[in-house]
Protein backbone atom coordinates (compact mmCIF):
# COMPACT_ATOMS: atom_id res chain seq x y z
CA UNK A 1 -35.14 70.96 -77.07
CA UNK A 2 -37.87 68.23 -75.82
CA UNK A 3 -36.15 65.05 -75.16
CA UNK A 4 -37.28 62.08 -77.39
CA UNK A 5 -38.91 59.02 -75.05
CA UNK A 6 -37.30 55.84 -75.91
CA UNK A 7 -39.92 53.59 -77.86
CA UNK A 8 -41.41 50.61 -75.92
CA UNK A 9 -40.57 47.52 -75.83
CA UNK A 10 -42.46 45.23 -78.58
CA UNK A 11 -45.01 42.46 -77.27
CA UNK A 12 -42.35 39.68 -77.89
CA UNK A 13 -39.39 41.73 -76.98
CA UNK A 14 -40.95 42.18 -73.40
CA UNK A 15 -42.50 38.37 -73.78
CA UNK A 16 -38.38 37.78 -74.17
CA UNK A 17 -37.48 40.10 -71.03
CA UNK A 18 -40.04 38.36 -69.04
CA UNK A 19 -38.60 34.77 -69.88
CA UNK A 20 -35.16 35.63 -69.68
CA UNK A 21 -35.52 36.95 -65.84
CA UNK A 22 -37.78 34.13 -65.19
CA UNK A 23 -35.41 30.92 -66.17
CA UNK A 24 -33.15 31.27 -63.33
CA UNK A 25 -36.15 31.48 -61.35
CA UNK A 26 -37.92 28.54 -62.66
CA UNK A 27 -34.59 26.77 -62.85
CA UNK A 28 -34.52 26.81 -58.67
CA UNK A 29 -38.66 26.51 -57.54
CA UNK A 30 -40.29 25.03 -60.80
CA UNK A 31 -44.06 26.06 -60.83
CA UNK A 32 -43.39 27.01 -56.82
CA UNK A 33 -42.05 30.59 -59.02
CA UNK A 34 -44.56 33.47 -58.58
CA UNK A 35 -45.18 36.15 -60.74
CA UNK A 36 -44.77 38.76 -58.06
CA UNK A 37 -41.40 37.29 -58.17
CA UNK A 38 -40.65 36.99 -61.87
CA UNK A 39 -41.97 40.54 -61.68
CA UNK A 40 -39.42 41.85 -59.57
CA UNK A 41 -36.50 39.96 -61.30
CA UNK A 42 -37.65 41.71 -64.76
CA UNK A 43 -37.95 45.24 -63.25
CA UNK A 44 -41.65 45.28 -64.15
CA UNK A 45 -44.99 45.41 -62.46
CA UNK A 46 -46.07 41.91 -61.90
CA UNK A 47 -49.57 43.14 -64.14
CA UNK A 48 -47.25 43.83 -67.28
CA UNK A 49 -46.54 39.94 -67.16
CA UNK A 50 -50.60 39.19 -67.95
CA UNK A 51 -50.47 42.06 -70.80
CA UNK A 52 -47.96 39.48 -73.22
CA UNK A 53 -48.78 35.95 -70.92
CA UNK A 54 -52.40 34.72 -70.36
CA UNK A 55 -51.77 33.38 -67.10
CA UNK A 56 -48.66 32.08 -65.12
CA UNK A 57 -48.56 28.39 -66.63
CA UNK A 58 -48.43 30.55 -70.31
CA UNK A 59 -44.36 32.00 -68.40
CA UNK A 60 -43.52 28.71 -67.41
CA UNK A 61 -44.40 27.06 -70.69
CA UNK A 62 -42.17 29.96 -72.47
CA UNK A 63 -39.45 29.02 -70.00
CA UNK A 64 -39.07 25.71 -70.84
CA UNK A 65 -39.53 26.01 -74.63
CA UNK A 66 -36.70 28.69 -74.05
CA UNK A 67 -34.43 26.36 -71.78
CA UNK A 68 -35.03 23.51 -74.77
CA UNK A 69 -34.25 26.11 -77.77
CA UNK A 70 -30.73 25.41 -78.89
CA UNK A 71 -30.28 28.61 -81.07
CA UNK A 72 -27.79 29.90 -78.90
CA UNK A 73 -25.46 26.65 -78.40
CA UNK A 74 -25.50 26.25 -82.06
CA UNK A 75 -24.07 30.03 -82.47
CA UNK A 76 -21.46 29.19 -79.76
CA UNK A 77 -20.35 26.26 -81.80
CA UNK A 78 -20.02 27.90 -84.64
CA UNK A 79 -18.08 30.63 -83.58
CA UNK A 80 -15.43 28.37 -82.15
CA UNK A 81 -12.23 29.72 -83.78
CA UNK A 82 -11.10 27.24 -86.28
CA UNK A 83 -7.22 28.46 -86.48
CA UNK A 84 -6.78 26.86 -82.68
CA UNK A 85 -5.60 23.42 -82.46
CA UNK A 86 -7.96 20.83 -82.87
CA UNK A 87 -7.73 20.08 -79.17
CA UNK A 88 -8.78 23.26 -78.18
CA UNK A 89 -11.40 23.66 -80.38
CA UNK A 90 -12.93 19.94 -79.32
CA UNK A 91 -12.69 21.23 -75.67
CA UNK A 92 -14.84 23.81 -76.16
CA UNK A 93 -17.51 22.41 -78.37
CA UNK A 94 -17.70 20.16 -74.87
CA UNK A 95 -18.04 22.98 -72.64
CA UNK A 96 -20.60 24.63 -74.90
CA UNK A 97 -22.63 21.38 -75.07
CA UNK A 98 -22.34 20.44 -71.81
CA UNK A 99 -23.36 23.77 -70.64
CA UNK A 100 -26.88 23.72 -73.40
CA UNK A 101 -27.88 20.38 -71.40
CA UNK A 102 -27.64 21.52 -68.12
CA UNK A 103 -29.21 24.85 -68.03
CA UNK A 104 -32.09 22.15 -70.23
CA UNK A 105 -32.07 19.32 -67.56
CA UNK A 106 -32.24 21.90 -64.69
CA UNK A 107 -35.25 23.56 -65.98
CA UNK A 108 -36.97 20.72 -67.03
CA UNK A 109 -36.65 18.50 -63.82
CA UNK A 110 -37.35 21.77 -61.41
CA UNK A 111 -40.89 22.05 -63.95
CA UNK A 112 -41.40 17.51 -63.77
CA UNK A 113 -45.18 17.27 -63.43
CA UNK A 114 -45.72 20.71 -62.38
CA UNK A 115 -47.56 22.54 -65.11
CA UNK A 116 -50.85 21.28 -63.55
CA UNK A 117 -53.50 19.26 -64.38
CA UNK A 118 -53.88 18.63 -67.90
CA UNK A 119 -51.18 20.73 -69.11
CA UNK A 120 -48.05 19.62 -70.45
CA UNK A 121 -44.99 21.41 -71.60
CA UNK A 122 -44.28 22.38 -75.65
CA UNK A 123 -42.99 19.89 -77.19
CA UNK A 124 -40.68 19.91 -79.88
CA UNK A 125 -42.28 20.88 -83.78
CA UNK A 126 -42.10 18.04 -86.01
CA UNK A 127 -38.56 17.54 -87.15
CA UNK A 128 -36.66 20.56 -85.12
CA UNK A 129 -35.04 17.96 -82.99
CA UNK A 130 -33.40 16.10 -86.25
CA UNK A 131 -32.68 19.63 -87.23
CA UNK A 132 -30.91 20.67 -84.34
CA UNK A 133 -29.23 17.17 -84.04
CA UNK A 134 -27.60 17.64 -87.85
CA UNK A 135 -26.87 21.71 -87.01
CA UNK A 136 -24.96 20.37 -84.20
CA UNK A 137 -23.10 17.44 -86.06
CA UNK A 138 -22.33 19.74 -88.97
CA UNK A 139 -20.73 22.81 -86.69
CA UNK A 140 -18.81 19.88 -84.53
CA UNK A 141 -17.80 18.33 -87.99
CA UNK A 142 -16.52 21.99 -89.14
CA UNK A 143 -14.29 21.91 -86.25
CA UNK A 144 -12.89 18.28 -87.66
CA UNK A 145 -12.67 19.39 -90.95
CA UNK A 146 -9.14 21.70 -91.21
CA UNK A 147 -7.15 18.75 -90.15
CA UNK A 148 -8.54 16.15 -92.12
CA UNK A 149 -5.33 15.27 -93.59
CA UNK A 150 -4.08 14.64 -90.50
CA UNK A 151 -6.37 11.99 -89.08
CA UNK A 152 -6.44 8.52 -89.04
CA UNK A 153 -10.55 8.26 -90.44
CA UNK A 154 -12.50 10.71 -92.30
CA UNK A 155 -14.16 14.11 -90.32
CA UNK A 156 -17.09 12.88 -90.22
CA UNK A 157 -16.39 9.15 -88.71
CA UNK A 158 -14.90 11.14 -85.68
CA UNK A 159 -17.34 13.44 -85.38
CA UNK A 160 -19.92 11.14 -84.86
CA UNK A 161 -17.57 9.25 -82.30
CA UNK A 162 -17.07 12.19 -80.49
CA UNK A 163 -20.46 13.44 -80.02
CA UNK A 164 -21.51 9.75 -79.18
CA UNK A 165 -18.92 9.01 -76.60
CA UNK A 166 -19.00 13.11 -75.03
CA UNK A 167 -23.11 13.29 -75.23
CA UNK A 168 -24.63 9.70 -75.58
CA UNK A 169 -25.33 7.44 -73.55
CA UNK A 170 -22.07 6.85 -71.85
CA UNK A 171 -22.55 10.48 -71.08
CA UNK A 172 -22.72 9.72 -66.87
CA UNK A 173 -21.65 13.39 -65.23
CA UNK A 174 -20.75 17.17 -65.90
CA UNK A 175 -17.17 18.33 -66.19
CA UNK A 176 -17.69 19.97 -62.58
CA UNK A 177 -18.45 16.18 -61.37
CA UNK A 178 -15.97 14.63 -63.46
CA UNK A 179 -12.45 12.83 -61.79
CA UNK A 180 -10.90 13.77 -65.42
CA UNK A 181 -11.29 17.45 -66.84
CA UNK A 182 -12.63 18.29 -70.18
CA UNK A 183 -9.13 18.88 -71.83
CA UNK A 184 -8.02 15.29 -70.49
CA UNK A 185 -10.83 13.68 -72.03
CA UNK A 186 -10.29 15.08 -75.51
CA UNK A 187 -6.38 13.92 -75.22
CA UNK A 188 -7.72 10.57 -74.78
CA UNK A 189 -10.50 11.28 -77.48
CA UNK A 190 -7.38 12.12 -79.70
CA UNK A 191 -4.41 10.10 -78.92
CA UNK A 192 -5.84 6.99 -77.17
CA UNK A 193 -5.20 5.12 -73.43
CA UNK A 194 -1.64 4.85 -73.97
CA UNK A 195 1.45 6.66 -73.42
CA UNK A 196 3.19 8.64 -75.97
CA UNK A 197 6.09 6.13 -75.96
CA UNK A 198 3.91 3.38 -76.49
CA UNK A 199 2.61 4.81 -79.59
CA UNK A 200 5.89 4.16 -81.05
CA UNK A 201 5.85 0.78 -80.34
């Protein structure tokens, strides 16, 4: 019996493959990246790049629309298991955050001013980044939202505080950098500067 060959890849599955070995790339040497490079990290020849790119700038532009697109920390958030404490669950809405705006601020200071004359990165579509903002406050909300009874304002009141105080602009360093780790600073988020005793008081 003849073997079947495995169908090709689409033009915006490979566009996908192509961006997807390129980010780490572009993440360390900005526009400095070549294609022979990218090339080799996708397993491709480097002219299969130009058959779904029109020219280098066309990659790095993908790669940065790519390292913006929050699809993926929105699915993280809202697969955080709700039947954890609420501790838990803030702690990881953190580390899924803070991860989404460092692999963005990496990519998009290694590209600063490097897409070449008269070219500029994509920008965001009209609305997507108040769309993104109120996915994100709804699936950090959800994670309020099972012990509502048990806190001292409503769900959404501390969701908002939360996502100010964690990703506004007191935001100042990355767990890694941080004196205080990520599960300390949603004890204080939750039960304040002082020590259990003097909560009695």
């Amino acid at each position: 019996m003849t073997p079947t060959r495995a169908p090709g890849m689409t033009p915006d599955q490979r566009r996908e493959t192509i961006v997807r070995a390129a980010l780490p790339l572009v993440a360390e040497l900005g526009a400095a990246v070549t294609t022979a490079k990218i090339a080799r990290a996708a397993g491709i020849g480097e002219a299969t790049i130009f058959r779904v790119f029109d020219d280098k700038n066309a990659v790095l532009e993908a790669c940065v629309a790519a390292a913006l697109d929050p699809t993926q920390v929105h699915q993280e958030l809202q697969s955080i298991p709700l039947d954890q404490p609420l501790a838990a669950r803030l702690a990881e809405a953190i580390y899924a955050l803070d991860a989404y705006l460092n692999r963005m601020g990496t990519v998009i200071r290694a590209m600063h001013g490097t897409l070449g004359t008269g070219r500029r990165g994509p920008g965001p579509l009209p609305g997507a980044r108040d769309e993104s903002q109120a996915i994100t406050r709804q699936a950090v909300l959800d994670l309020f939202e099972p012990d509502q009874e048990r806190l001292r304002l409503p769900a959404a009141t501390l969701a908002d505080a939360f996502l100010n105080l964690f990703f506004g602009q007191v935001r100042r360093s990355t767990p890694a950098e941080s004196t205080i780790s990520v599960e300390e600073l949603v004890d204080l988020f939750l039960f304040g500067a002082l020590t259990r005793a003097d909560h009695q008081d």
